[in-house]
Protein backbone atom coordinates (compact mmCIF):
# COMPACT_ATOMS: atom_id res chain seq x y z
CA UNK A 1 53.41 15.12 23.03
CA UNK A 2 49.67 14.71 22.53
CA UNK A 3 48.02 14.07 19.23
CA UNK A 4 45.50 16.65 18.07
CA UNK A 5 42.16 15.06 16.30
CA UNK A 6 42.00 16.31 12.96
CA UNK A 7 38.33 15.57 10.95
CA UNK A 8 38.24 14.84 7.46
CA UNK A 9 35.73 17.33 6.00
CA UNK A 10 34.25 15.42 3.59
CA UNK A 11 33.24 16.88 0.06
CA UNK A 12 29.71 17.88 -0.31
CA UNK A 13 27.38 15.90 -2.89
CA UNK A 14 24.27 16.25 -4.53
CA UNK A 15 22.32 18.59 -6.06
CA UNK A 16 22.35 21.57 -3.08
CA UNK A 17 26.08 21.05 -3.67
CA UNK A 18 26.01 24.60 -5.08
CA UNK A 19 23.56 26.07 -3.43
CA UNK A 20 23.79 29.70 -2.23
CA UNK A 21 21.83 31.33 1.06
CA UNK A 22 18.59 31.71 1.06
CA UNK A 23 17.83 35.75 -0.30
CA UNK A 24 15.11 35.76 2.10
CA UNK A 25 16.23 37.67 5.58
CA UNK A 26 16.69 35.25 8.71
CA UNK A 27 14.83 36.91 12.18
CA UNK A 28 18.68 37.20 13.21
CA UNK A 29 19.43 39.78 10.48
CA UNK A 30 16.02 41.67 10.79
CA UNK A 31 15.71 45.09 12.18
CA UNK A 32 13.92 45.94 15.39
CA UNK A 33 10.92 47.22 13.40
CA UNK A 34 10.38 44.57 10.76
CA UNK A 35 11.00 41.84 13.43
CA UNK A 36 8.55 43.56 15.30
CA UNK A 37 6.30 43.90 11.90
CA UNK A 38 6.66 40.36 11.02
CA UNK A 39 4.91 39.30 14.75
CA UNK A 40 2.46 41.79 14.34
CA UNK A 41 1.29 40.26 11.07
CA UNK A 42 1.83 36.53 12.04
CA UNK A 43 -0.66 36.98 15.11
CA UNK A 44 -3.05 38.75 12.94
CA UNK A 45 -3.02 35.70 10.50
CA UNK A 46 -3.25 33.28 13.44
CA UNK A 47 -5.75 35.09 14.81
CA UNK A 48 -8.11 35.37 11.77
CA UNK A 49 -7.35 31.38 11.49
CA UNK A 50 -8.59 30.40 15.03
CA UNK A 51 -11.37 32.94 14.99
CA UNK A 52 -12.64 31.32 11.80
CA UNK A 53 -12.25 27.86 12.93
CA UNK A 54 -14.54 28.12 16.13
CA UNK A 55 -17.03 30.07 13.90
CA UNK A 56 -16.93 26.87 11.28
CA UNK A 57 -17.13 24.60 14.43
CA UNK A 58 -19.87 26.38 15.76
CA UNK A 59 -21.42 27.16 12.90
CA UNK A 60 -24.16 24.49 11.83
CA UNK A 61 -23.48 22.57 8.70
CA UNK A 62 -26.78 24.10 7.00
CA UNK A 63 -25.07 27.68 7.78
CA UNK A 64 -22.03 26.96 5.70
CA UNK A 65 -21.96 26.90 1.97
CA UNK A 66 -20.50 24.01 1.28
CA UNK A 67 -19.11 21.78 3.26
CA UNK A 68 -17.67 22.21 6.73
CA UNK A 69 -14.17 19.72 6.12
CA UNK A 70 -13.02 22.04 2.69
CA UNK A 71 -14.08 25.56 4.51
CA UNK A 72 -11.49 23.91 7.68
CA UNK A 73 -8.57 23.22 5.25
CA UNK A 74 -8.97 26.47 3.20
CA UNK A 75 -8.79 28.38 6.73
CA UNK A 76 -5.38 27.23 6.95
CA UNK A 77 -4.37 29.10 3.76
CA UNK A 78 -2.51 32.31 4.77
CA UNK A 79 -4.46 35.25 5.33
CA UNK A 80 -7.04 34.91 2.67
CA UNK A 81 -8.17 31.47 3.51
CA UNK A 82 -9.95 33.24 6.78
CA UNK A 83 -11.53 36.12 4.74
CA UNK A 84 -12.63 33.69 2.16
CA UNK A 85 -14.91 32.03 4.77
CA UNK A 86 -16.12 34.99 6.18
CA UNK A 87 -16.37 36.76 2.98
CA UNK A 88 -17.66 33.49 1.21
CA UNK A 89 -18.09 30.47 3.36
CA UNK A 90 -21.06 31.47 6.06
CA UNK A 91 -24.34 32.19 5.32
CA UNK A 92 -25.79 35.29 7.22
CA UNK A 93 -29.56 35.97 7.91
């Protein structure tokens, strides 16, 4: 006769103890057109963030209002960290 393994589901502890799903929608439970939506917009943001970084790297520091290390960190702030900079951060001729 041959002994079946049985685990010992230990109870769960700690705060997230109760805590339910996420209401947010995983990619897996998306649509075809909001999954294809949600790339859409995520290259556009990545795409405003690199095209503003190689203008900030190019850019000399007397060209930028203020200075060059803040204008790279507030790039990285979704969407309107790039149009801040362009909007805000360059000085134009």
């Amino acid at each position: 006769m041959k002994h079946k393994t049985v685990l010992k589901q230990h109870p769960v502890k700690g705060p997230w103890k109760n805590a339910k799903k996420s209401p947010t929608k995983q990619w897996e439970d998306m649509g075809p057109g909001r999954r294809a939506g949600t790339m859409v917009f995520s290259v556009v943001q990545i795409s405003l963030a690199v095209a503003a970084w190689i203008d900030l790297a190019r850019r000399p520091a007397n060209q930028v209002n203020g200075r060059k290390g803040i204008w790279a960190g507030v790039i990285a702030i979704n969407y309107l960290g790039p149009i801040a900079y362009f909007l805000k951060g360059r000085q134009t001729d």
